[in-house]
C-alpha atoms as a PDB file:
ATOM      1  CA  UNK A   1     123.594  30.185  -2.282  1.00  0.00           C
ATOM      2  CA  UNK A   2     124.438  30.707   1.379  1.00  0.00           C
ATOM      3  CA  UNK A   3     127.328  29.073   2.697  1.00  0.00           C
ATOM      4  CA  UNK A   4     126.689  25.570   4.365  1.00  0.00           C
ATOM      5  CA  UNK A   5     127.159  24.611   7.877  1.00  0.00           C
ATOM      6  CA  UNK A   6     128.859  21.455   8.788  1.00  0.00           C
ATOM      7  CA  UNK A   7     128.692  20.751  12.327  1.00  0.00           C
ATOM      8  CA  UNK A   8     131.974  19.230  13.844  1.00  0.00           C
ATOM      9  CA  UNK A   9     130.372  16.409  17.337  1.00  0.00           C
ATOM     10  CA  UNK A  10     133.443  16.414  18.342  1.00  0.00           C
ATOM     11  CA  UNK A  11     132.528  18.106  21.728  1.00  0.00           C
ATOM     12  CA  UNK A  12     129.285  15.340  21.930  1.00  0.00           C
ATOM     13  CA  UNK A  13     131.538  12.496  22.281  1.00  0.00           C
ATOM     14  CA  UNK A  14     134.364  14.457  24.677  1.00  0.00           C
ATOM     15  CA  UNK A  15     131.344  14.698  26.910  1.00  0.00           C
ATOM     16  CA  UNK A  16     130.059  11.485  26.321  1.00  0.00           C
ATOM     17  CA  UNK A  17     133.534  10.379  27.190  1.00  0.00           C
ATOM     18  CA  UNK A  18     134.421  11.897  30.044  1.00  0.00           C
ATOM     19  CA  UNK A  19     131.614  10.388  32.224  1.00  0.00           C
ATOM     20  CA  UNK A  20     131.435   6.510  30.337  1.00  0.00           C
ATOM     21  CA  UNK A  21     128.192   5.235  28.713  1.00  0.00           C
ATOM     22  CA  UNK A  22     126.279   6.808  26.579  1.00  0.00           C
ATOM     23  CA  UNK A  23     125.440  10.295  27.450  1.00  0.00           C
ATOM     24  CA  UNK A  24     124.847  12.196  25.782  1.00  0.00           C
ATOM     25  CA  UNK A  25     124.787   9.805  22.645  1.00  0.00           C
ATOM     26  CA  UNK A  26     126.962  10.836  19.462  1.00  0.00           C
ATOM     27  CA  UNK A  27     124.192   9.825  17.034  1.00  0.00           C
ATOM     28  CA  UNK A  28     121.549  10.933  18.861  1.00  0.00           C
ATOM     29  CA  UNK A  29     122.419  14.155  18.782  1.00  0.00           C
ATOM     30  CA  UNK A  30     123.938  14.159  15.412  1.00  0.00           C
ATOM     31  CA  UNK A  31     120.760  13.280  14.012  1.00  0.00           C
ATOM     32  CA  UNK A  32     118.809  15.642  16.111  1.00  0.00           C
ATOM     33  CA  UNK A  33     121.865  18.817  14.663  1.00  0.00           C
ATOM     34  CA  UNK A  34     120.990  17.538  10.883  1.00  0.00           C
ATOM     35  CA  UNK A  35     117.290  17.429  11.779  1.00  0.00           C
ATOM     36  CA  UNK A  36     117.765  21.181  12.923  1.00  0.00           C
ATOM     37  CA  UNK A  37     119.001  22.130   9.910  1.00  0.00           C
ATOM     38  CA  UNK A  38     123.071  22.009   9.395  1.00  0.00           C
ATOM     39  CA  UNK A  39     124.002  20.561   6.010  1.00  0.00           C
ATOM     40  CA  UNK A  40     127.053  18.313   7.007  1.00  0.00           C
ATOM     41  CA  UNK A  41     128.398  16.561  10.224  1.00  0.00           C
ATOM     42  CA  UNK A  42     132.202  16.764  10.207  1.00  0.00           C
ATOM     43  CA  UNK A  43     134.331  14.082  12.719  1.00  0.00           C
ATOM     44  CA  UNK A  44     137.375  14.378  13.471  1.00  0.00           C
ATOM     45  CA  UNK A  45     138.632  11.004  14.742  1.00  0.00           C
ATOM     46  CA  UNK A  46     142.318  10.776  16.299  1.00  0.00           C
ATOM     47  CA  UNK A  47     144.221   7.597  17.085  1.00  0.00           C
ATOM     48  CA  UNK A  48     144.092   7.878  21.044  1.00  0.00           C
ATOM     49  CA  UNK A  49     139.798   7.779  20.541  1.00  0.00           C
ATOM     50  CA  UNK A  50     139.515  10.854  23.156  1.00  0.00           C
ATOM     51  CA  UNK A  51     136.504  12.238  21.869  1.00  0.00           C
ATOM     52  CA  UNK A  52     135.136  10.409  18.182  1.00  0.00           C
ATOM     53  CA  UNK A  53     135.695   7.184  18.029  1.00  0.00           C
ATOM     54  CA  UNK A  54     135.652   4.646  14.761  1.00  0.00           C
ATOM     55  CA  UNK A  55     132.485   3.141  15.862  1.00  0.00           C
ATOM     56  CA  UNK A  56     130.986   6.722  15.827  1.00  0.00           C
ATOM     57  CA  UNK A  57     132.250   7.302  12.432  1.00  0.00           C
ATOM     58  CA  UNK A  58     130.539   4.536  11.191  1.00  0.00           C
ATOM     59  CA  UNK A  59     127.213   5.005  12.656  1.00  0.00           C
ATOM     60  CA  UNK A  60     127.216   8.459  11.460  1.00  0.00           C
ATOM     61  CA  UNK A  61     128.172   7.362   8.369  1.00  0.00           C
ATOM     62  CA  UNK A  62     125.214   4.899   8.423  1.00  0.00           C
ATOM     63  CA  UNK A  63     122.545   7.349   9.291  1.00  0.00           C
ATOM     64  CA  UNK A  64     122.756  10.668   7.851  1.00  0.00           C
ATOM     65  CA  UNK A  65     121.686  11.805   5.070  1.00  0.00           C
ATOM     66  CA  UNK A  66     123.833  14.941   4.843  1.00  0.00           C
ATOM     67  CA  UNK A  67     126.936  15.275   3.730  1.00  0.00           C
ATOM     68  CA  UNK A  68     129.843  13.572   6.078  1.00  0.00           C
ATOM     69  CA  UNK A  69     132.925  15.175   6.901  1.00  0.00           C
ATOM     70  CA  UNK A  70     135.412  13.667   7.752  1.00  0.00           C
ATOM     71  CA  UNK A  71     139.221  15.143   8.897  1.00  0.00           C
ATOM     72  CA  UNK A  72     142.270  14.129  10.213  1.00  0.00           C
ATOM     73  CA  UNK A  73     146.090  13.327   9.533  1.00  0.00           C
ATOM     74  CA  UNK A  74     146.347  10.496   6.810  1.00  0.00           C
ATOM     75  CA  UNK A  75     148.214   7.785   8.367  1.00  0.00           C
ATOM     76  CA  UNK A  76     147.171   4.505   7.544  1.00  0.00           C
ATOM     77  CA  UNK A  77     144.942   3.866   9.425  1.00  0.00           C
ATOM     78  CA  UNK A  78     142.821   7.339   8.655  1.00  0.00           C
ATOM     79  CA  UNK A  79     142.935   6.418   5.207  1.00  0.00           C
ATOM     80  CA  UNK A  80     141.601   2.903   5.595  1.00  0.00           C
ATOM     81  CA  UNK A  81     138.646   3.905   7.760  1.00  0.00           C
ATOM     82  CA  UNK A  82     137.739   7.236   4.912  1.00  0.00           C
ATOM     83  CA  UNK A  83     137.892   4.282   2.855  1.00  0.00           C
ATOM     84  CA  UNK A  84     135.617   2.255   4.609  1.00  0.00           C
ATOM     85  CA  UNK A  85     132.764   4.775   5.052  1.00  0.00           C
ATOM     86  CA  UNK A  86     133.519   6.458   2.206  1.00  0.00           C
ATOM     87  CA  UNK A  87     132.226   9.930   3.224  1.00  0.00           C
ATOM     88  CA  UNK A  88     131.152  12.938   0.881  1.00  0.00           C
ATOM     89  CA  UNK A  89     134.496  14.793   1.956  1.00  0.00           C
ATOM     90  CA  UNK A  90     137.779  14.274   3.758  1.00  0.00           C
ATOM     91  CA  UNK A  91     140.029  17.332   4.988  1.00  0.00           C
ATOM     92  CA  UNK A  92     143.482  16.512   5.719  1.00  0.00           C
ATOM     93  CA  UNK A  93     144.858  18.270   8.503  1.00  0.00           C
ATOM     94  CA  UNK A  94     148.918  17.998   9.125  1.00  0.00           C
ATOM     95  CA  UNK A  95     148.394  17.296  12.912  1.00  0.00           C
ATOM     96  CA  UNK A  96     150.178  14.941  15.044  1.00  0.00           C
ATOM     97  CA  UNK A  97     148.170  12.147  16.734  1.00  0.00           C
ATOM     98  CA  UNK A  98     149.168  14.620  20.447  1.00  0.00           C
ATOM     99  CA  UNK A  99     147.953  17.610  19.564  1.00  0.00           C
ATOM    100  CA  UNK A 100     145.088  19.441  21.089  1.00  0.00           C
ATOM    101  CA  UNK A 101     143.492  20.850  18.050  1.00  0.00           C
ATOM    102  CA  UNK A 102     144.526  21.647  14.424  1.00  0.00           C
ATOM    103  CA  UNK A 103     146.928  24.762  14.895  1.00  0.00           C
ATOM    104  CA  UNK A 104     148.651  25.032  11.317  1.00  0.00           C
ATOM    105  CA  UNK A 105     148.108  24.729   7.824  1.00  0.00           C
ATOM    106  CA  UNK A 106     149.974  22.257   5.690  1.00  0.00           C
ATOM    107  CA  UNK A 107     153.494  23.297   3.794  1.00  0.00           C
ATOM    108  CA  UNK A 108     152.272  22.116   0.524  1.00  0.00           C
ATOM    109  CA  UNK A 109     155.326  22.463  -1.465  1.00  0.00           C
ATOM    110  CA  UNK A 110     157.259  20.795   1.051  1.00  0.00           C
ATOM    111  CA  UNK A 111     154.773  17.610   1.472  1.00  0.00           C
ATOM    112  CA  UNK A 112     154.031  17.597  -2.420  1.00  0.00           C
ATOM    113  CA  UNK A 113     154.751  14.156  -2.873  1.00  0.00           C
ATOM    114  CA  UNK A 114     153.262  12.522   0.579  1.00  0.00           C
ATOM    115  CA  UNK A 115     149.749  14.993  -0.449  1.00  0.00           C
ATOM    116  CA  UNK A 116     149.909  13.725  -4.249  1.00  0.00           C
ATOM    117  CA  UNK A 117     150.058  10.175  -2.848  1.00  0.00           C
ATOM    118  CA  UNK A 118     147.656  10.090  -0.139  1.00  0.00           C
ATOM    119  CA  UNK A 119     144.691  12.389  -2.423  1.00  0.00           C
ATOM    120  CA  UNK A 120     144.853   9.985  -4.881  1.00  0.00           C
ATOM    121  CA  UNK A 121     144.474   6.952  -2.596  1.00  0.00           C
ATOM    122  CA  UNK A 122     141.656   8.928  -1.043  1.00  0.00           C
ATOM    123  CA  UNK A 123     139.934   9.452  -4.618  1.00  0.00           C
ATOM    124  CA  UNK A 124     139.290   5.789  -4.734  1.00  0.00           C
ATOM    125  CA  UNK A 125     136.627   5.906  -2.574  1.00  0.00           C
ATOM    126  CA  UNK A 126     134.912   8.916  -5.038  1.00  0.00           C
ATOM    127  CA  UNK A 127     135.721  11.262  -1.273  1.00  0.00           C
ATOM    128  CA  UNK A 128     136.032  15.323  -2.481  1.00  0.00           C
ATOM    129  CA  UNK A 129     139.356  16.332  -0.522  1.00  0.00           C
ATOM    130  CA  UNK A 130     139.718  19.785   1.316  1.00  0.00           C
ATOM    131  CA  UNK A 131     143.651  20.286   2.575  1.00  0.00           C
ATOM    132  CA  UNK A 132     143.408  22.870   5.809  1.00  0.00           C
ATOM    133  CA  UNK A 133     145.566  25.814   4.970  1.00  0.00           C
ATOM    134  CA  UNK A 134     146.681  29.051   6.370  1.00  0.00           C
ATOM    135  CA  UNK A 135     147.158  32.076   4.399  1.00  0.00           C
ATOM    136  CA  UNK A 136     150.127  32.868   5.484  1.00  0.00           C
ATOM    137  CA  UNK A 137     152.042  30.457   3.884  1.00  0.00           C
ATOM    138  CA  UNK A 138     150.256  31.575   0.592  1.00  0.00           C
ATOM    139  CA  UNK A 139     150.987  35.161   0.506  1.00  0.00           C
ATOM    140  CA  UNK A 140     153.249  35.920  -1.947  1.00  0.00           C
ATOM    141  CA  UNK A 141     152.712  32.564  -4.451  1.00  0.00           C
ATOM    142  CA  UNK A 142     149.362  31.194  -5.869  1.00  0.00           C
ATOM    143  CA  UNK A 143     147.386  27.864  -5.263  1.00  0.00           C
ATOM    144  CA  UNK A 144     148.998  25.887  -8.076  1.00  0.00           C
ATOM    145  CA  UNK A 145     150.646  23.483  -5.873  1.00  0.00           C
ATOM    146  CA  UNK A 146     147.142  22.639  -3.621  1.00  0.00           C
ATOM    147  CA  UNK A 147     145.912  22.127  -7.219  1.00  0.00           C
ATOM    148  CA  UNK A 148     148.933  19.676  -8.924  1.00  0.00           C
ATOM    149  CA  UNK A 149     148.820  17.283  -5.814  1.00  0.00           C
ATOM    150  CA  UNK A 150     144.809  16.717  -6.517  1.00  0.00           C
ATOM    151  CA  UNK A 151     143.122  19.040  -3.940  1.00  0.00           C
ATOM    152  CA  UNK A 152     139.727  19.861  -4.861  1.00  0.00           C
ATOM    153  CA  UNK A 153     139.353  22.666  -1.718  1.00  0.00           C
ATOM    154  CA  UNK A 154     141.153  23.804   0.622  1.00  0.00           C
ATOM    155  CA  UNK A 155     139.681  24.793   4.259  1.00  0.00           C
ATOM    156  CA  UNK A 156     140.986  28.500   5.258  1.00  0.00           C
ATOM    157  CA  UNK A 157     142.593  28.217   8.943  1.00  0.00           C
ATOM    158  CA  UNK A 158     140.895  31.105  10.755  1.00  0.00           C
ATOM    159  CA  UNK A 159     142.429  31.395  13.898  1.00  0.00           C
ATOM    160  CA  UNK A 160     144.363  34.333  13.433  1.00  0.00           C
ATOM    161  CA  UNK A 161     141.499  36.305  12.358  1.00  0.00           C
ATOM    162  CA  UNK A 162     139.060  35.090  15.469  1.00  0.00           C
ATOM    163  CA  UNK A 163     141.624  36.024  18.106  1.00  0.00           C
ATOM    164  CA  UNK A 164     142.037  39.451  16.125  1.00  0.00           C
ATOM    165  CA  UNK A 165     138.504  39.911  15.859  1.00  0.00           C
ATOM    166  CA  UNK A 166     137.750  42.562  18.266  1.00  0.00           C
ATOM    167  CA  UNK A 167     141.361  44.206  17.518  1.00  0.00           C
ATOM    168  CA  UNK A 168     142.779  46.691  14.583  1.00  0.00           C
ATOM    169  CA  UNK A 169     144.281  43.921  13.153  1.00  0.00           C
ATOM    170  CA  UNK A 170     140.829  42.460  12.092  1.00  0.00           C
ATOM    171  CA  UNK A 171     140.301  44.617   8.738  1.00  0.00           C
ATOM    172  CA  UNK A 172     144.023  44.088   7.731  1.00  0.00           C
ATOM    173  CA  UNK A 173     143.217  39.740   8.545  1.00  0.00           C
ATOM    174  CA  UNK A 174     140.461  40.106   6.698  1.00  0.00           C
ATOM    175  CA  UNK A 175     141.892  41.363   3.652  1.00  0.00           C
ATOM    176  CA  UNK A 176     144.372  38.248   3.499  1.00  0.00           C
ATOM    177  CA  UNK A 177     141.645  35.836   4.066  1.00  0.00           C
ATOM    178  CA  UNK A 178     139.972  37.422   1.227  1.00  0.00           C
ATOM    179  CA  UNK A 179     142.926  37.337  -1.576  1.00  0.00           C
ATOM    180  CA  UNK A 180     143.202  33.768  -0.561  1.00  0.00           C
ATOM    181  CA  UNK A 181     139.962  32.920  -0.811  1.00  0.00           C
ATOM    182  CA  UNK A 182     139.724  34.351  -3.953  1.00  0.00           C
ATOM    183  CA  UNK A 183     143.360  33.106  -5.566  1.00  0.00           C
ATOM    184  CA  UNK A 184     142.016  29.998  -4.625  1.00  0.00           C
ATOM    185  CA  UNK A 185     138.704  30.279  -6.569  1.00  0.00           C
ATOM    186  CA  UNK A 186     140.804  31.690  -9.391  1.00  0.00           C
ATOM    187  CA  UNK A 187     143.108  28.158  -9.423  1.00  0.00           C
ATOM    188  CA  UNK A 188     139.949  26.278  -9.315  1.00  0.00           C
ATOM    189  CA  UNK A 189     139.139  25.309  -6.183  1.00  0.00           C
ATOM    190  CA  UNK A 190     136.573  25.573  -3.589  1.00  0.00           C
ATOM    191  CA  UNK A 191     136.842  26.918  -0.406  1.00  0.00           C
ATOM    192  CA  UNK A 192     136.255  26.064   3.139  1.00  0.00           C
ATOM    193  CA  UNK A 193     137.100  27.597   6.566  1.00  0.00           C
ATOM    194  CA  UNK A 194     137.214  26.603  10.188  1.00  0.00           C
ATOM    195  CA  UNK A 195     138.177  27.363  13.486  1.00  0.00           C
ATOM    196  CA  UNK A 196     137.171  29.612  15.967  1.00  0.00           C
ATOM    197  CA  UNK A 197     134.421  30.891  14.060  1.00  0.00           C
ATOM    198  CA  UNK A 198     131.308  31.709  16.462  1.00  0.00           C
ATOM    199  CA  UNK A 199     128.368  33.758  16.058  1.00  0.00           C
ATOM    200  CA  UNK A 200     130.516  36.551  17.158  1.00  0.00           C
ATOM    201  CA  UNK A 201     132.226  36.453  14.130  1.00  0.00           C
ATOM    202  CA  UNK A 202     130.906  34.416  11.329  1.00  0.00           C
ATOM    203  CA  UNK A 203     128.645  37.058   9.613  1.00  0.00           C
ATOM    204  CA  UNK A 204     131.257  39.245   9.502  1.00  0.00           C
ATOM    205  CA  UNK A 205     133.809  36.603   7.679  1.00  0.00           C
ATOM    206  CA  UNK A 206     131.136  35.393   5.101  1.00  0.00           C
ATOM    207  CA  UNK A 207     129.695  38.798   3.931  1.00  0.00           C
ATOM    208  CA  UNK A 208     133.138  39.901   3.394  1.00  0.00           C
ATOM    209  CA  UNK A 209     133.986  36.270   1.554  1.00  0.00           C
ATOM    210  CA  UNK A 210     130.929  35.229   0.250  1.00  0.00           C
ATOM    211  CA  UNK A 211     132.387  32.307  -1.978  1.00  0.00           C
ATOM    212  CA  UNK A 212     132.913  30.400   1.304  1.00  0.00           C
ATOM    213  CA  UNK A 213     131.250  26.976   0.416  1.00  0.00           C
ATOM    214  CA  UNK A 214     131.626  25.700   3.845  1.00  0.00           C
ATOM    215  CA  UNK A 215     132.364  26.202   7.398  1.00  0.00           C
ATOM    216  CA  UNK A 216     133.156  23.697   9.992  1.00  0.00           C
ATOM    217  CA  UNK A 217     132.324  24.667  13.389  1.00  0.00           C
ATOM    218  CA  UNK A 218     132.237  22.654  16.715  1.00  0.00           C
ATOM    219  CA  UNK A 219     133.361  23.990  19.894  1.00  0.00           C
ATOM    220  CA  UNK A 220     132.241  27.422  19.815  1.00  0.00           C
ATOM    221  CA  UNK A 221     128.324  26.237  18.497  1.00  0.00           C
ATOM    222  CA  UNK A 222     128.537  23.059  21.310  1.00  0.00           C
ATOM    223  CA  UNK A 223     129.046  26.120  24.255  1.00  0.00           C
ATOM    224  CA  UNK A 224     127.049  28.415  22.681  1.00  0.00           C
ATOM    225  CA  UNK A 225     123.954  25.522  22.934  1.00  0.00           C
ATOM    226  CA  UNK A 226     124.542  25.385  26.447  1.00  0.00           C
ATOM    227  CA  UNK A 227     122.745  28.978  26.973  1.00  0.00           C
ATOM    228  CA  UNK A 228     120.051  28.669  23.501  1.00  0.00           C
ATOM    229  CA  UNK A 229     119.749  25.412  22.874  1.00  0.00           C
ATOM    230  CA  UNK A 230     120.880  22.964  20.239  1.00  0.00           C
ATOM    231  CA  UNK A 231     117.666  24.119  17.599  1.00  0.00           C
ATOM    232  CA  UNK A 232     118.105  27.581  18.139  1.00  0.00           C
ATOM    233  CA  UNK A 233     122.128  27.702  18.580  1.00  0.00           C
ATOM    234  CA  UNK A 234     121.983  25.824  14.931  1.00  0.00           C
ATOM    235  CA  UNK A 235     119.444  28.563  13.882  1.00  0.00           C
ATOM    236  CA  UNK A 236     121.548  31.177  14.414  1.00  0.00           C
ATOM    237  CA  UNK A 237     124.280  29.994  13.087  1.00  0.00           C
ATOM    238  CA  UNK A 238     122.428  29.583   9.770  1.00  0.00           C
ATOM    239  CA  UNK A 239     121.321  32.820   9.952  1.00  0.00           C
ATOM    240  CA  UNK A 240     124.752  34.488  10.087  1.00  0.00           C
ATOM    241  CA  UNK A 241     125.302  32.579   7.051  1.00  0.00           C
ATOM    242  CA  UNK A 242     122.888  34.217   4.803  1.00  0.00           C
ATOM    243  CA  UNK A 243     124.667  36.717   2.657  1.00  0.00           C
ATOM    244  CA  UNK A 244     122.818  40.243   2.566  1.00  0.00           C
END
């Protein structure tokens, strides 16, 4: 099966909120994206509100029939609204509430304990949980800790290998994405990936790891509708993920 593409709106409501009202409207045009095709919506609401906010969440959560994404840092609060809506999926991202955007993979062994506390307060609501990680901190040890604190994915941070993409570095990237990916499948678990991937550079990232279940992808598809259009920008995304 092709991998599936979950569309982060993100960049809907950042628009929406940088003018007031309702334009463009989050629903709207999350309905419209599933209509075109994508298999998920992913949010990703922060504390501050700046671009999702709760009352987003839960109208999305209300009105798709797709599967719902949602990610964040669990405090609290995150963990009562996931709760609340009870989405399909909830990747935990180690992010402070300031940060731009998600720029590192969780320590596992280091947060064993918070991780093993929070998944299984997550579980409650029947959520699958995805933990973002980066390869690097994975190298030279396996996935047995993502597994032991209740992980059931984990989402492959792919920065590194999208800034490296036109670069020698790309092939070597690649190969460590790869032996991740697949030490991962090996311990059980499925795999995700996001960040930075664009229709540059998706194809290339899926043939080489087909067992990708998922990718999350917002910014890059959001400016890419600006010159294609929302139904064909979604179009082509699903066609770069059709493994040959």
């Amino acid at each position: 099966m092709a991998t599936m593409l979950s569309v982060n709106v993100n960049k809907i409501a950042t628009l929406r909120n940088a003018r007031g009202g309702n334009r463009p409207d989050v629903l709207a045009v999350t309905l419209d994206i599933e209509r075109f095709g994508a298999q998920g919506i992913t949010v990703h609401p922060r504390p501050d509100e700046r671009h999702i906010r709760r009352r987003d969440v839960y109208a999305i959560a209300k009105n798709i029939e797709v599967e719902f994404n949602i990610e964040g840092y669990p405090a609290p609060e995150f963990i009562a609204l996931v709760k609340d809506v009870r989405p399909a999926q909830v990747t935990l991202v180690p992010d402070p509430p300031d940060v731009l955007t998600s720029n590192a993979g969780w320590k596992v062994r280091e947060k064993a304990g918070f991780l093993s506390d929070v998944i299984a307060d997550i579980k409650t609501c029947g959520a699958r949980v995805s933990l973002f990680i980066d390869p690097d901190d994975f190298v030279d040890s396996d996935f047995s800790a993502v597994t032991a604190v209740g992980a059931d994915r984990i989402e492959l941070y792919t920065e590194a290998y999208a800034d490296h993409y036109h670069t020698a570095r790309r092939d070597a990237l690649l190969a460590k994405y790869k032996d991740a990916a697949y030490r991962a499948h090996d311990a059980g678990l499925g795999i995700n990936a996001g960040h930075d991937l664009n229709l540059d550079n998706l194809k290339t990232f899926v043939q080489t790891i087909p067992l990708v279940d998922e990718v999350s992808i917002g910014h890059a598809l959001i400016a890419d509708a600006l010159y294609f259009g929302l139904e064909q920008t979604i179009r082509r995304y699903l066609d770069c993920l059709k493994v040959e």
